[in-house]
C-alpha atoms as a PDB file:
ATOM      1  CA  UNK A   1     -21.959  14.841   9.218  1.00  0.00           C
ATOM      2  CA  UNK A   2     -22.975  14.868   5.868  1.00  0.00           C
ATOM      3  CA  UNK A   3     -20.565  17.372   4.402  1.00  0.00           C
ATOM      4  CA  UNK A   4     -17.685  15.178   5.508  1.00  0.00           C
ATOM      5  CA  UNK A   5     -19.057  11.624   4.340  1.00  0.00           C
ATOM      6  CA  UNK A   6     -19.574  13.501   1.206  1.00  0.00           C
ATOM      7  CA  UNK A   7     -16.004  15.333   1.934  1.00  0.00           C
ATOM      8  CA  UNK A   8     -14.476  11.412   2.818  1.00  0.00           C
ATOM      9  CA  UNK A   9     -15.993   9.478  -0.454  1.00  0.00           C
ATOM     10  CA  UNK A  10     -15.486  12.132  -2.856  1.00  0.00           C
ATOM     11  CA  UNK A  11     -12.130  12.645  -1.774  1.00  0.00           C
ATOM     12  CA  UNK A  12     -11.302   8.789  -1.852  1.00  0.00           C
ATOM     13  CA  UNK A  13     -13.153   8.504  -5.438  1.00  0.00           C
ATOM     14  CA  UNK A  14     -10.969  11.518  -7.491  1.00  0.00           C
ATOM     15  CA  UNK A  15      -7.704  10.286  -5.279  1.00  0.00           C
ATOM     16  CA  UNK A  16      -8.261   6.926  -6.760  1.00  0.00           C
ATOM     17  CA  UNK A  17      -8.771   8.458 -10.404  1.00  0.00           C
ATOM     18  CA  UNK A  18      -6.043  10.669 -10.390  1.00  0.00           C
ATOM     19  CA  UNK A  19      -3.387   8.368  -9.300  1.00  0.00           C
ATOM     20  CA  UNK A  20      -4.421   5.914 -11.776  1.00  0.00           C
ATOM     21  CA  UNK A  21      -3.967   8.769 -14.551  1.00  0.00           C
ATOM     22  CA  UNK A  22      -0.889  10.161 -13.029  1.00  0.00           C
ATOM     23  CA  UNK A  23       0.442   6.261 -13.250  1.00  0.00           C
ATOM     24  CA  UNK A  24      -0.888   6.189 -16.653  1.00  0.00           C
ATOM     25  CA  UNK A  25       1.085   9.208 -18.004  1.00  0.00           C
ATOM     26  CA  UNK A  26       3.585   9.203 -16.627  1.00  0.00           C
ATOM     27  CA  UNK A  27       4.562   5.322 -17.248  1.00  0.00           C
ATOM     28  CA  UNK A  28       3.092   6.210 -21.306  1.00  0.00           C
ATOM     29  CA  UNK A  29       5.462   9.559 -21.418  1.00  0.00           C
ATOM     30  CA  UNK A  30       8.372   7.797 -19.748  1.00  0.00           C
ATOM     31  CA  UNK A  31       8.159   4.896 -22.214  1.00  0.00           C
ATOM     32  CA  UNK A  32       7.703   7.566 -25.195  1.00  0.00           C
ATOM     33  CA  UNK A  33      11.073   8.733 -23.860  1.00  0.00           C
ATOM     34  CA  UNK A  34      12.518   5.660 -24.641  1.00  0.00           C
ATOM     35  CA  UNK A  35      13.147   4.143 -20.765  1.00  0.00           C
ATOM     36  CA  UNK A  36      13.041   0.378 -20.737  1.00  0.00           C
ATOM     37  CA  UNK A  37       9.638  -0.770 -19.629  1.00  0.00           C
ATOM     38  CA  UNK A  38      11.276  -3.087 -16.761  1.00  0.00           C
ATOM     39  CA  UNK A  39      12.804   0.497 -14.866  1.00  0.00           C
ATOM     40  CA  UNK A  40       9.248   2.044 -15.816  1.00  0.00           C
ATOM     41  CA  UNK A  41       7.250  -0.700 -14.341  1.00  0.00           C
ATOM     42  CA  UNK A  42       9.045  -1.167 -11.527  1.00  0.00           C
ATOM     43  CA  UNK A  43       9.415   2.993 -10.639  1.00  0.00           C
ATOM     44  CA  UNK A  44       6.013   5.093 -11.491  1.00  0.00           C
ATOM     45  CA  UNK A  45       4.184   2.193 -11.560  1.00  0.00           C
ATOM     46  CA  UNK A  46       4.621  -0.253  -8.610  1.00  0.00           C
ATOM     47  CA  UNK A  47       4.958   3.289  -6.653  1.00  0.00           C
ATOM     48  CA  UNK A  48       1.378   4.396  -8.158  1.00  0.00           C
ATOM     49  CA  UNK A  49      -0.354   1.987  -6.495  1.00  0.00           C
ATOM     50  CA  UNK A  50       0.544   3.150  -3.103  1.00  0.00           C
ATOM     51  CA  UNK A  51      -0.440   6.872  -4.647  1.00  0.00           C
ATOM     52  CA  UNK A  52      -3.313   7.544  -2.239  1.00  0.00           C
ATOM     53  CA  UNK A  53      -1.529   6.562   0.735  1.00  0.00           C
ATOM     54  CA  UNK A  54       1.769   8.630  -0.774  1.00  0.00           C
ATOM     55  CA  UNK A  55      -0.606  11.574  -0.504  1.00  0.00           C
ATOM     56  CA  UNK A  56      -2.679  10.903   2.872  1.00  0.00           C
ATOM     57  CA  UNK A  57       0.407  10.187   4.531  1.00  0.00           C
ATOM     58  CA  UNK A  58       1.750  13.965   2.876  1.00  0.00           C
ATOM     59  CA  UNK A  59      -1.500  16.209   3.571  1.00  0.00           C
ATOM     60  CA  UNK A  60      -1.726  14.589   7.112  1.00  0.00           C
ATOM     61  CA  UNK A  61       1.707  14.803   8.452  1.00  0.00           C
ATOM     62  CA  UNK A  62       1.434  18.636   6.718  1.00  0.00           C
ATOM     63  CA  UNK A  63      -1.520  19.060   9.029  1.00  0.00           C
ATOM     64  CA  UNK A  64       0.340  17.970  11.944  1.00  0.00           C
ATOM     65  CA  UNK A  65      -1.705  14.782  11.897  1.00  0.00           C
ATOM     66  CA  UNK A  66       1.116  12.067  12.157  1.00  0.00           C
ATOM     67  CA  UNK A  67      -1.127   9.750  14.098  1.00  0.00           C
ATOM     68  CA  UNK A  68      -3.402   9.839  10.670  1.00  0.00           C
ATOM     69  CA  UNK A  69      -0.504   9.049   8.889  1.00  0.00           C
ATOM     70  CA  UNK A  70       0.905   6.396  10.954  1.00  0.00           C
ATOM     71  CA  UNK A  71      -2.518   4.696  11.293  1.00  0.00           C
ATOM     72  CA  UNK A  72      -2.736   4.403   7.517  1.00  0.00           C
ATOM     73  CA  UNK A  73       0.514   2.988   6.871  1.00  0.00           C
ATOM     74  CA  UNK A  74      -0.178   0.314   9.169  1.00  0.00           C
ATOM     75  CA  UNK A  75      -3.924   0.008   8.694  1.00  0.00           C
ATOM     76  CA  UNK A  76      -3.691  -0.283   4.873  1.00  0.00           C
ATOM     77  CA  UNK A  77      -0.636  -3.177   5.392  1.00  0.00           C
ATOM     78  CA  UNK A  78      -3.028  -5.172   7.449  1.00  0.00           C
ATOM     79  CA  UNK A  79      -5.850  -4.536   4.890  1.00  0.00           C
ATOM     80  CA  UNK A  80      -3.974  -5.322   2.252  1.00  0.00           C
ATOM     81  CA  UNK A  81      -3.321  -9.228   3.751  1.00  0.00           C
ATOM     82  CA  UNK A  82      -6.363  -9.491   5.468  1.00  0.00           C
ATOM     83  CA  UNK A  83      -9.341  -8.000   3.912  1.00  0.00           C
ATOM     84  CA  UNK A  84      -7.688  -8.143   0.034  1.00  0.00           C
ATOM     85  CA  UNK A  85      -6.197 -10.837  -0.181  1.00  0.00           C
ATOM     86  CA  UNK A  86      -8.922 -12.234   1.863  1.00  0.00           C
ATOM     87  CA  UNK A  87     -11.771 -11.079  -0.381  1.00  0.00           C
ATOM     88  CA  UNK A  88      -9.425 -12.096  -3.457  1.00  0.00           C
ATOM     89  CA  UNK A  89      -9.132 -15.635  -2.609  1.00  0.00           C
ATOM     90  CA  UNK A  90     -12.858 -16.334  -2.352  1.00  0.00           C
ATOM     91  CA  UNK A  91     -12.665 -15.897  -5.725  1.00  0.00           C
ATOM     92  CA  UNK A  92     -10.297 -18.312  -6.351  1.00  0.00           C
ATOM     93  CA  UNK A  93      -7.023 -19.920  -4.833  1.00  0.00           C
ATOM     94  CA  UNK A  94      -4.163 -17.764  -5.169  1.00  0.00           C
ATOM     95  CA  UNK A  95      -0.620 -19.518  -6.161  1.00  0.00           C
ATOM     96  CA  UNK A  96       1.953 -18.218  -5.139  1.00  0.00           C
ATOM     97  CA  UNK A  97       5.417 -18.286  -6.830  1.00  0.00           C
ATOM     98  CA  UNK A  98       8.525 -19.830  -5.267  1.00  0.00           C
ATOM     99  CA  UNK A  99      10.356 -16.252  -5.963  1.00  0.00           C
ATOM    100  CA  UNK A 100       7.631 -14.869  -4.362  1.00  0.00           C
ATOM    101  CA  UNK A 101       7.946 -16.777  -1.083  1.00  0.00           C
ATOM    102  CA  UNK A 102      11.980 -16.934  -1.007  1.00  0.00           C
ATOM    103  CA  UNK A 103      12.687 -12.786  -1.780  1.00  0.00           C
ATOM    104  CA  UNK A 104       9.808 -10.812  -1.824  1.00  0.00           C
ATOM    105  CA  UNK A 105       8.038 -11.958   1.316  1.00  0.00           C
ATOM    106  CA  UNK A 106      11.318 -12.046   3.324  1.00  0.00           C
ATOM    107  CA  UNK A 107      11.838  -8.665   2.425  1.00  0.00           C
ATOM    108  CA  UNK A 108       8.240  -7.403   3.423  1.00  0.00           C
ATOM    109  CA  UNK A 109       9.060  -9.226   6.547  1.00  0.00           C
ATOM    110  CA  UNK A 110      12.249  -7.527   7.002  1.00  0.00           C
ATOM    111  CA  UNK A 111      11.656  -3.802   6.084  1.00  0.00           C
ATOM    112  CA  UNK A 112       8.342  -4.279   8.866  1.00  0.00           C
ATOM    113  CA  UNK A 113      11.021  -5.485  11.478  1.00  0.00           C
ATOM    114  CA  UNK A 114      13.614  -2.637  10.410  1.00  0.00           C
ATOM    115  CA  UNK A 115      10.532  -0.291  10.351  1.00  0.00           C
ATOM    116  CA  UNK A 116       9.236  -1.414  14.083  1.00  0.00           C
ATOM    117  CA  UNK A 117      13.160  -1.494  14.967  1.00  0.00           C
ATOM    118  CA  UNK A 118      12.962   2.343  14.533  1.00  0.00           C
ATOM    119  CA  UNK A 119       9.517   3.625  16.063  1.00  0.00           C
ATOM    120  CA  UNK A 120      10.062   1.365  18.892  1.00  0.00           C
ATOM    121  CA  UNK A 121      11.269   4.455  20.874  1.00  0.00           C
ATOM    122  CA  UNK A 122       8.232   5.891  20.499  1.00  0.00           C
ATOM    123  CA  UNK A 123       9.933   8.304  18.201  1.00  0.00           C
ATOM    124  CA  UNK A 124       9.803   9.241  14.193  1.00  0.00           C
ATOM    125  CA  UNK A 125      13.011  11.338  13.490  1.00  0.00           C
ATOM    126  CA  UNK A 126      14.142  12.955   9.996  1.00  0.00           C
ATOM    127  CA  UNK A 127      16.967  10.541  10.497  1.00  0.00           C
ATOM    128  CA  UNK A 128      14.838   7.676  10.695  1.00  0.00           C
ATOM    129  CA  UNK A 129      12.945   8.519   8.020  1.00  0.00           C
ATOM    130  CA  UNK A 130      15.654   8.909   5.503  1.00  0.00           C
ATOM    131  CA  UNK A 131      17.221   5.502   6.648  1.00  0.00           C
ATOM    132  CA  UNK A 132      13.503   3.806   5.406  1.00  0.00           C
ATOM    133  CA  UNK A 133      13.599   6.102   2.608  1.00  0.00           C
ATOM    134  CA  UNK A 134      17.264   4.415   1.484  1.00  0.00           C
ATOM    135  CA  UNK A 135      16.618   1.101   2.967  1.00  0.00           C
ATOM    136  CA  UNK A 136      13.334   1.318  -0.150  1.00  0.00           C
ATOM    137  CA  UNK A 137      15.455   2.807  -2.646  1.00  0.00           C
ATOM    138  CA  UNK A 138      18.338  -0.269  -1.808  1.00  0.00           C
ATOM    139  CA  UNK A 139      15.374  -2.700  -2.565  1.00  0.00           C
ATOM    140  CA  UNK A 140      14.048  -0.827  -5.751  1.00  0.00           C
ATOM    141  CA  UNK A 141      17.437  -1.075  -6.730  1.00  0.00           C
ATOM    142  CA  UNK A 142      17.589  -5.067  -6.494  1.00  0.00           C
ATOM    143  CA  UNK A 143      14.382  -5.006  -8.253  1.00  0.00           C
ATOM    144  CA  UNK A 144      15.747  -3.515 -11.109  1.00  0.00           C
ATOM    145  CA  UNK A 145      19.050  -5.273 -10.958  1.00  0.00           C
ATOM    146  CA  UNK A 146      17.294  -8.295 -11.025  1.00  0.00           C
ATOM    147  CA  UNK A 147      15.085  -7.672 -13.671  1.00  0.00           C
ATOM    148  CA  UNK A 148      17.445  -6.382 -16.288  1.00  0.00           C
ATOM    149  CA  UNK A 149      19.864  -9.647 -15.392  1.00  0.00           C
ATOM    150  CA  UNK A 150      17.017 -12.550 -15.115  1.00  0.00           C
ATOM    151  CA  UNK A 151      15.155 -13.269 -17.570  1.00  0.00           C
ATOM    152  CA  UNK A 152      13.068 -16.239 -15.380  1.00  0.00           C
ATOM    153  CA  UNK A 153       9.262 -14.729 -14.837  1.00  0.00           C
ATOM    154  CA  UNK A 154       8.565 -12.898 -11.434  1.00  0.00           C
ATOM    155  CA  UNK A 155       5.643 -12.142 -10.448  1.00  0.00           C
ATOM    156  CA  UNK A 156       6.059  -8.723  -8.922  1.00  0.00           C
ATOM    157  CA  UNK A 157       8.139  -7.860 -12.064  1.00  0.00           C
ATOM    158  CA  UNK A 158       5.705  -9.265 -14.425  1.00  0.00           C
ATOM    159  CA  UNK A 159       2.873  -7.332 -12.694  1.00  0.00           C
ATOM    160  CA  UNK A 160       4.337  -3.818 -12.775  1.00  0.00           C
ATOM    161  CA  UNK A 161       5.797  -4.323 -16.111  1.00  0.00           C
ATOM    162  CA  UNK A 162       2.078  -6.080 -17.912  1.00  0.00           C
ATOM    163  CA  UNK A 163       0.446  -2.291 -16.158  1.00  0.00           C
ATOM    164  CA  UNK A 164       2.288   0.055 -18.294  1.00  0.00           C
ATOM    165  CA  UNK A 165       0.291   1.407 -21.238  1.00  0.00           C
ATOM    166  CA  UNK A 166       1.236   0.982 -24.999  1.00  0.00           C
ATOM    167  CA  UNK A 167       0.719   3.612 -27.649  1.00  0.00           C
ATOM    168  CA  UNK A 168       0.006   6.841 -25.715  1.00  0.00           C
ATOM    169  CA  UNK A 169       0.210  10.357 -27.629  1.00  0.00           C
ATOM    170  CA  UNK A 170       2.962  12.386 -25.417  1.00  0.00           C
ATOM    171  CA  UNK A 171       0.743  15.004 -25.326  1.00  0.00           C
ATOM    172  CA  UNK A 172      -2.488  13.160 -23.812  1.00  0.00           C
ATOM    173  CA  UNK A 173       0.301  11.823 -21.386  1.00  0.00           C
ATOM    174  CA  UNK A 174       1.596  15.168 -20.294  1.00  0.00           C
ATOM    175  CA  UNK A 175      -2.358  16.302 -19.786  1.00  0.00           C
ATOM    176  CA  UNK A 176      -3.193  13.369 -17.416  1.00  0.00           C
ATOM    177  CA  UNK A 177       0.506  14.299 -15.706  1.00  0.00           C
ATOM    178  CA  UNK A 178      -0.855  17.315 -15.236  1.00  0.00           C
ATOM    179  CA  UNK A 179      -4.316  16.219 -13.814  1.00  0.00           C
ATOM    180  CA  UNK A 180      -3.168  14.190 -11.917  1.00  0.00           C
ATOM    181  CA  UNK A 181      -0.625  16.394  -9.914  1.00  0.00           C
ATOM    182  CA  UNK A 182      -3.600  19.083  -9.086  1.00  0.00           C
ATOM    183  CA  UNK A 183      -5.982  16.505  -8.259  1.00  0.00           C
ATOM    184  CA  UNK A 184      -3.829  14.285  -6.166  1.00  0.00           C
ATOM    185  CA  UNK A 185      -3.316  16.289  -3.395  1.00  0.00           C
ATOM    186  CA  UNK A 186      -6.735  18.468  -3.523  1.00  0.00           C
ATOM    187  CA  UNK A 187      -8.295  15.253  -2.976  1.00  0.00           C
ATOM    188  CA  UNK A 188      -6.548  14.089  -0.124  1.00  0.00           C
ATOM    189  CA  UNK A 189      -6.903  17.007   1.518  1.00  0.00           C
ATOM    190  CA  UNK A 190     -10.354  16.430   0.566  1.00  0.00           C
ATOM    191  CA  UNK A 191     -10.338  12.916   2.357  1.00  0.00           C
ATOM    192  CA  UNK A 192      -8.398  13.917   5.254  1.00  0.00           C
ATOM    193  CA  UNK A 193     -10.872  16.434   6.215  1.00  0.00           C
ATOM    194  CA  UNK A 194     -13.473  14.200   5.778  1.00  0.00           C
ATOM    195  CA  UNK A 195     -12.012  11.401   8.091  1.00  0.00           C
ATOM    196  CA  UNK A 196     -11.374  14.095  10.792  1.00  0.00           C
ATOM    197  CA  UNK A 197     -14.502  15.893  10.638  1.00  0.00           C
ATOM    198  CA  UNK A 198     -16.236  12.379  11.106  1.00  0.00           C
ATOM    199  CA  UNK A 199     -13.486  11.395  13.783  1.00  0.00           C
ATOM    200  CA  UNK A 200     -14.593  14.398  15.918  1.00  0.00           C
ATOM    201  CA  UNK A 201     -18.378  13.394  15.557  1.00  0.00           C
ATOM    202  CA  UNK A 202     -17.968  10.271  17.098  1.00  0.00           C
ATOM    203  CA  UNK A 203     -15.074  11.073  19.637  1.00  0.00           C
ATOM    204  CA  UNK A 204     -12.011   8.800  17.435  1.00  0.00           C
ATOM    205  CA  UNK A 205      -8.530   9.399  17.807  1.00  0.00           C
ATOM    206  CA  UNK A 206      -6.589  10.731  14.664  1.00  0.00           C
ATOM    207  CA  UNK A 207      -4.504   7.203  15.024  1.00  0.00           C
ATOM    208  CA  UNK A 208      -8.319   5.135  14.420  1.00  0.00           C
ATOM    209  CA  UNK A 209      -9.483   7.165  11.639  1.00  0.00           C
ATOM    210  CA  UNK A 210      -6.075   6.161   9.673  1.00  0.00           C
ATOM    211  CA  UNK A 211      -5.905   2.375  10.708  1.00  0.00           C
ATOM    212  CA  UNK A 212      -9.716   2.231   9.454  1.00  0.00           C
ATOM    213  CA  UNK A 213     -11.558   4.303   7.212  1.00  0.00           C
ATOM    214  CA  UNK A 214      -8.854   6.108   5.769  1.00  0.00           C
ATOM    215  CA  UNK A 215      -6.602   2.610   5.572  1.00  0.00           C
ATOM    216  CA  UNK A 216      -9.013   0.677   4.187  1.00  0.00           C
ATOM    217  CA  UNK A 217     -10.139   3.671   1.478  1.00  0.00           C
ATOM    218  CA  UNK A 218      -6.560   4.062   0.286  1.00  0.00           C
ATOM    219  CA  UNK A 219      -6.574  -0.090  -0.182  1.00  0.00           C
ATOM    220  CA  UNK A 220      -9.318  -0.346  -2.768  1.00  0.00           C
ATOM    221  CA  UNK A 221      -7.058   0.313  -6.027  1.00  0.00           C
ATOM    222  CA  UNK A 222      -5.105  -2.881  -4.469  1.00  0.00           C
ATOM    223  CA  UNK A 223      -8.280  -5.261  -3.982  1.00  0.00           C
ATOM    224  CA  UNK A 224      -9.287  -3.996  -7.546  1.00  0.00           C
ATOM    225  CA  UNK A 225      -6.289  -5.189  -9.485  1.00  0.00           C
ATOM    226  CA  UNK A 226      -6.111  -8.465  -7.317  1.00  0.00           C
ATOM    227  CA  UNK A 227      -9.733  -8.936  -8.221  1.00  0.00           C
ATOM    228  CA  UNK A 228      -8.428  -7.882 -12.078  1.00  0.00           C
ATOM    229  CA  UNK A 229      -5.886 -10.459 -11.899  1.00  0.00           C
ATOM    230  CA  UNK A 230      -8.139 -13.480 -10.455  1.00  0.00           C
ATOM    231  CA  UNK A 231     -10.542 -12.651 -13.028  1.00  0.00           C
ATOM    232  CA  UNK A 232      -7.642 -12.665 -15.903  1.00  0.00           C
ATOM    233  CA  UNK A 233      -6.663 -16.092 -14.580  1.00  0.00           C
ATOM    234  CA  UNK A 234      -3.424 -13.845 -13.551  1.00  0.00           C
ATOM    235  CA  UNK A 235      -3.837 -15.187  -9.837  1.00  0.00           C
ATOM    236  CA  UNK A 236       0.030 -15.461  -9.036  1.00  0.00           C
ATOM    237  CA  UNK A 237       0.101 -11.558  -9.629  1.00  0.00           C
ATOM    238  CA  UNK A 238      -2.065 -11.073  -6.809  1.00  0.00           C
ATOM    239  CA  UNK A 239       0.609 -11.688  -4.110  1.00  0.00           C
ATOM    240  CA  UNK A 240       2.665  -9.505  -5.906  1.00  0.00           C
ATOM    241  CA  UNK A 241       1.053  -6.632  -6.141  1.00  0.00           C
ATOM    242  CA  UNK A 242      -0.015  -6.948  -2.036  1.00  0.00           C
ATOM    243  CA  UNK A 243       3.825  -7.632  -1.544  1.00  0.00           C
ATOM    244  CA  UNK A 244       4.872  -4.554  -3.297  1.00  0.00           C
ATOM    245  CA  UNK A 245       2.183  -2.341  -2.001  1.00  0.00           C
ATOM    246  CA  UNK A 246       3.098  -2.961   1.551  1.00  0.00           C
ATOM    247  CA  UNK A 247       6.902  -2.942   0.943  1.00  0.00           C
ATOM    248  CA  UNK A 248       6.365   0.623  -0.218  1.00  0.00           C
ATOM    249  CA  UNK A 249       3.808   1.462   2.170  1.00  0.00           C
ATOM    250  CA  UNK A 250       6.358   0.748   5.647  1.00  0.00           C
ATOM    251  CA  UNK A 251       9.353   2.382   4.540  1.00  0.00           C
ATOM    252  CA  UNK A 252       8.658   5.034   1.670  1.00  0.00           C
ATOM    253  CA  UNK A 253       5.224   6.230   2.792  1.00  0.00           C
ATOM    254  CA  UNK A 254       6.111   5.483   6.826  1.00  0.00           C
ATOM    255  CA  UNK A 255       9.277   7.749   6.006  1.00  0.00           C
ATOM    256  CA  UNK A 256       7.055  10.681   5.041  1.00  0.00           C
ATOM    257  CA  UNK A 257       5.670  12.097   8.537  1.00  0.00           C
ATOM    258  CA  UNK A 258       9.501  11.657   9.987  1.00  0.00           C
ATOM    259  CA  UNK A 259      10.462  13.422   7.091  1.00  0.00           C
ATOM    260  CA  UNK A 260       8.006  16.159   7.072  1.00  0.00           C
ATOM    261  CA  UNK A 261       6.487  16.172  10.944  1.00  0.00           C
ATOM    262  CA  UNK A 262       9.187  14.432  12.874  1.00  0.00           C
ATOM    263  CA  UNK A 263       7.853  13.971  16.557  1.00  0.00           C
ATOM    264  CA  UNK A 264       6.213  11.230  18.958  1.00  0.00           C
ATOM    265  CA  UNK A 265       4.031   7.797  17.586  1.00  0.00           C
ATOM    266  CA  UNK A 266       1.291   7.179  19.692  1.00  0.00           C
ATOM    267  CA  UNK A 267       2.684   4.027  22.203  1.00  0.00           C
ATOM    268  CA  UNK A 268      -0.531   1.740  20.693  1.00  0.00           C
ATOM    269  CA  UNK A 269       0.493   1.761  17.483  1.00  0.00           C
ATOM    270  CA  UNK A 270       3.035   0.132  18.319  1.00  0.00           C
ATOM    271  CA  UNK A 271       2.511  -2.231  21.020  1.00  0.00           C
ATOM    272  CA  UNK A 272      -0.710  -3.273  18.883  1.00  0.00           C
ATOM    273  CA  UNK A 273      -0.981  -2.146  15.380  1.00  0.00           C
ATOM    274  CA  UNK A 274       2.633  -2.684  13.970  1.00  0.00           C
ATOM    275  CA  UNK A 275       2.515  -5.894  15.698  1.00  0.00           C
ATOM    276  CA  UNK A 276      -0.550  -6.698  13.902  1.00  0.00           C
ATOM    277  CA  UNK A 277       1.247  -5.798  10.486  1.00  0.00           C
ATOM    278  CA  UNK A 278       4.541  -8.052  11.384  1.00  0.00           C
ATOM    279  CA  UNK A 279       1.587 -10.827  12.651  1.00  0.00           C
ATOM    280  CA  UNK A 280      -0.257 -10.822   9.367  1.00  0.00           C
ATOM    281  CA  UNK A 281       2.522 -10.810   7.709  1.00  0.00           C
ATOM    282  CA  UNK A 282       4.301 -13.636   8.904  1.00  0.00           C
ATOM    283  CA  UNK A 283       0.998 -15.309   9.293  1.00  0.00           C
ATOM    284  CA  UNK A 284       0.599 -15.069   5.384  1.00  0.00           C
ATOM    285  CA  UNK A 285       4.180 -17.236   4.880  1.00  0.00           C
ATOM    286  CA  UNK A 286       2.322 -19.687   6.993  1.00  0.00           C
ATOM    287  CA  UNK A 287      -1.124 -20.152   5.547  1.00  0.00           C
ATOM    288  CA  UNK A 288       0.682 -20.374   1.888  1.00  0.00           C
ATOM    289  CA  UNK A 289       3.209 -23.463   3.219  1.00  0.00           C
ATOM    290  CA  UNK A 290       0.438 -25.295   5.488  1.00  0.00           C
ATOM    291  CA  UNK A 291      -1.105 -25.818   1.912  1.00  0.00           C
ATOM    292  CA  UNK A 292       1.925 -27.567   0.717  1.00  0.00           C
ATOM    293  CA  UNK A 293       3.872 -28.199  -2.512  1.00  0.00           C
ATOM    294  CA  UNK A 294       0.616 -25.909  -3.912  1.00  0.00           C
ATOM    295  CA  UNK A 295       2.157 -23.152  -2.178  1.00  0.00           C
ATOM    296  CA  UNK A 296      -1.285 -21.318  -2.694  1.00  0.00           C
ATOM    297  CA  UNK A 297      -3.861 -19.378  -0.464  1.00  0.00           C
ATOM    298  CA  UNK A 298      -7.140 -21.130  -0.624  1.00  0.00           C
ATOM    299  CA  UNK A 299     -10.847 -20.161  -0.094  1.00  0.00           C
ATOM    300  CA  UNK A 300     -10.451 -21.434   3.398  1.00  0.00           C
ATOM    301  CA  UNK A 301      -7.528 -19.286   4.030  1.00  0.00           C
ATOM    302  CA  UNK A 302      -9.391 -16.552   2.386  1.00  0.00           C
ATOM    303  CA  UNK A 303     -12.034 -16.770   5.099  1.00  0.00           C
ATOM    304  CA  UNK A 304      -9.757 -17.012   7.685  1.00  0.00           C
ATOM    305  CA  UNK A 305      -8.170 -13.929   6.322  1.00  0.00           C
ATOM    306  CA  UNK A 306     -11.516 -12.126   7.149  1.00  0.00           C
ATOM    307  CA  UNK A 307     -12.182 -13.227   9.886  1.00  0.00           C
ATOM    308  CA  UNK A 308      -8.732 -11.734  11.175  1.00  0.00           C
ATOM    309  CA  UNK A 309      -9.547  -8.389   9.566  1.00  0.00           C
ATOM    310  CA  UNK A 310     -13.303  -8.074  11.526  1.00  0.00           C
ATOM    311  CA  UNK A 311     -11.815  -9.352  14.723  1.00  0.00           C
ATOM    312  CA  UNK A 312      -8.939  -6.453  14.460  1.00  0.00           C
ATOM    313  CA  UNK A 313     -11.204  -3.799  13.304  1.00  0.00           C
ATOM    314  CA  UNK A 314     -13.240  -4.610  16.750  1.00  0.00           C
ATOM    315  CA  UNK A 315     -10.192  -4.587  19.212  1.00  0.00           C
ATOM    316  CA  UNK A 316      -9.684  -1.443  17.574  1.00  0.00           C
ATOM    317  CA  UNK A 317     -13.153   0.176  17.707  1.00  0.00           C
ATOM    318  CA  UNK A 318     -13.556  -1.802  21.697  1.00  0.00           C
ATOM    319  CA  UNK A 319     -10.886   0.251  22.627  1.00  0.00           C
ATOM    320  CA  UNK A 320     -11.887   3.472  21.752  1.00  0.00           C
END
């Protein structure tokens, strides 16, 4: 038992790291190569923060674990609402922008329903995943379109583009490139064994240990730069970044077990779990108008947010 805790929270810890230090070199070598920072920012970087889950969703669909992979594409999109944002706005209450609430939220909305269009056969096919895989790059491509056009402020631009670093050495870049590509998937390897060695302890299905532990392990870079971004008086940037985590999350990293381990989803995730995501989700476009022309989450909202997470993590664990 405590070989894999160990296994489970070192592996989380250097998975973490490295993606951070992959993000940083490769966003600091890319911008020594002379790429506009926009394309940068809104490539390596808004895709770095969904690193960990990139790499869980690999090493466990590799393993023949799709369940695991599953879980944690919809377990970290309902941590990301719930328990981040949740957590962030005690801290503060979070504005959100009127881009933010006409374009990006819409489109969260709608790659979950395409996403829950396509598993509700109870089926992940190669097909299926490329069609996410397009239907992300389609919506990257907007981004970018959009950014290099408008000039107004966006918040899910602004925070991809304000992450990428300044003043790098290529070389230092190409060493933390390199560190980061060995250590990214050792250590999620390292966390997937981990999760399944403490799954089989207690008797969990592969599908639990993804929507919890594993989910909410791979969401701590995104409660760290929401906390960041309350604490920079940045608040409007923390909707973005949950936005564009989860956007990537259900169609690029939901795309990689079809892709790679093509076969059945397990029929709760979807009659409970990706209803939860499309719930929260729609549920967050709610909370942020009941507060008016604000358009903000408040503390009370942030509470509420919680109290959604706990009482989802115990249907889960009361069904077990």
């Amino acid at each position: 038992m405590l070989v894999n805790i160990l296994l489970l929270c070192v592996g989380l810890a250097v998975l973490v790291f490295s993606a951070d230090k992959f993000v940083y070199g490769a966003s600091a070598f890319a911008r020594n190569l002379g790429l506009p920072p926009m394309l940068i920012g809104l490539t390596i970087v808004a895709m770095g923060s969904s690193a960990p889950e990139m790499f869980v969703a690999a090493t466990a669909s590799l393993e023949g674990m799709n369940d695991t992979a599953i879980g944690n594409v919809l377990g970290s999109n309902v941590a990301n609402i719930t328990l981040i944002l949740g957590i962030t706005a005690l801290f503060g209450a979070i504005s959100v922008s009127s881009k933010t609430l006409k374009r990006e939220i819409p489109l969260m909305l709608a790659a979950t329903v395409l996403a829950g269009y396509l598993i509700q056969d109870g089926m992940l096919t190669v097909i299926e995943g490329v069609i996410l895989v397009v239907a992300f790059l389609v919506i990257m491509m907007g981004f970018i379109y959009q950014a290099m056009s408008n000039k107004e402020p966006d918040a899910l631009i602004d925070e991809v583009d304000s992450e990428i670093p300044k003043d790098v050495p290529t070389i230092r870049a190409i060493i933390w490139i390199i560190i980061g590509m060995v250590l990214l998937p050792l250590s999620a390897g390292w966390m997937v064994d981990g999760a399944v060695g403490i799954a089989k302890i207690y008797g969990l299905s592969d599908l639990v240990i993804g929507l919890t532990i594993i989910a909410v392990g791979t969401s701590l870079p995104e409660l760290a730069a929401c906390i960041a971004g309350m604490l920079k008086k940045e608040d409007d940037l923390a909707i973005g970044n949950i936005v564009g985590s989860n956007l990537f999350n259900i169609l690029a990293v939901l795309a990689i077990p079809g892709l790679l381990s093509p076969g059945a989803v397990d029929a709760t995730a979807i009659s409970r779990d990706f209803y939860m995501v499309l719930g929260t989700s729609a549920a967050l476009v709610v909370l942020v108008l009941s507060s008016g022309a604000k358009k903000q989450l408040t503390r009370w909202h942030g509470v509420l947010l919680l109290l959604t997470f706990i009482a989802y993590q115990y249907m889960i664990f009361s069904a077990t």
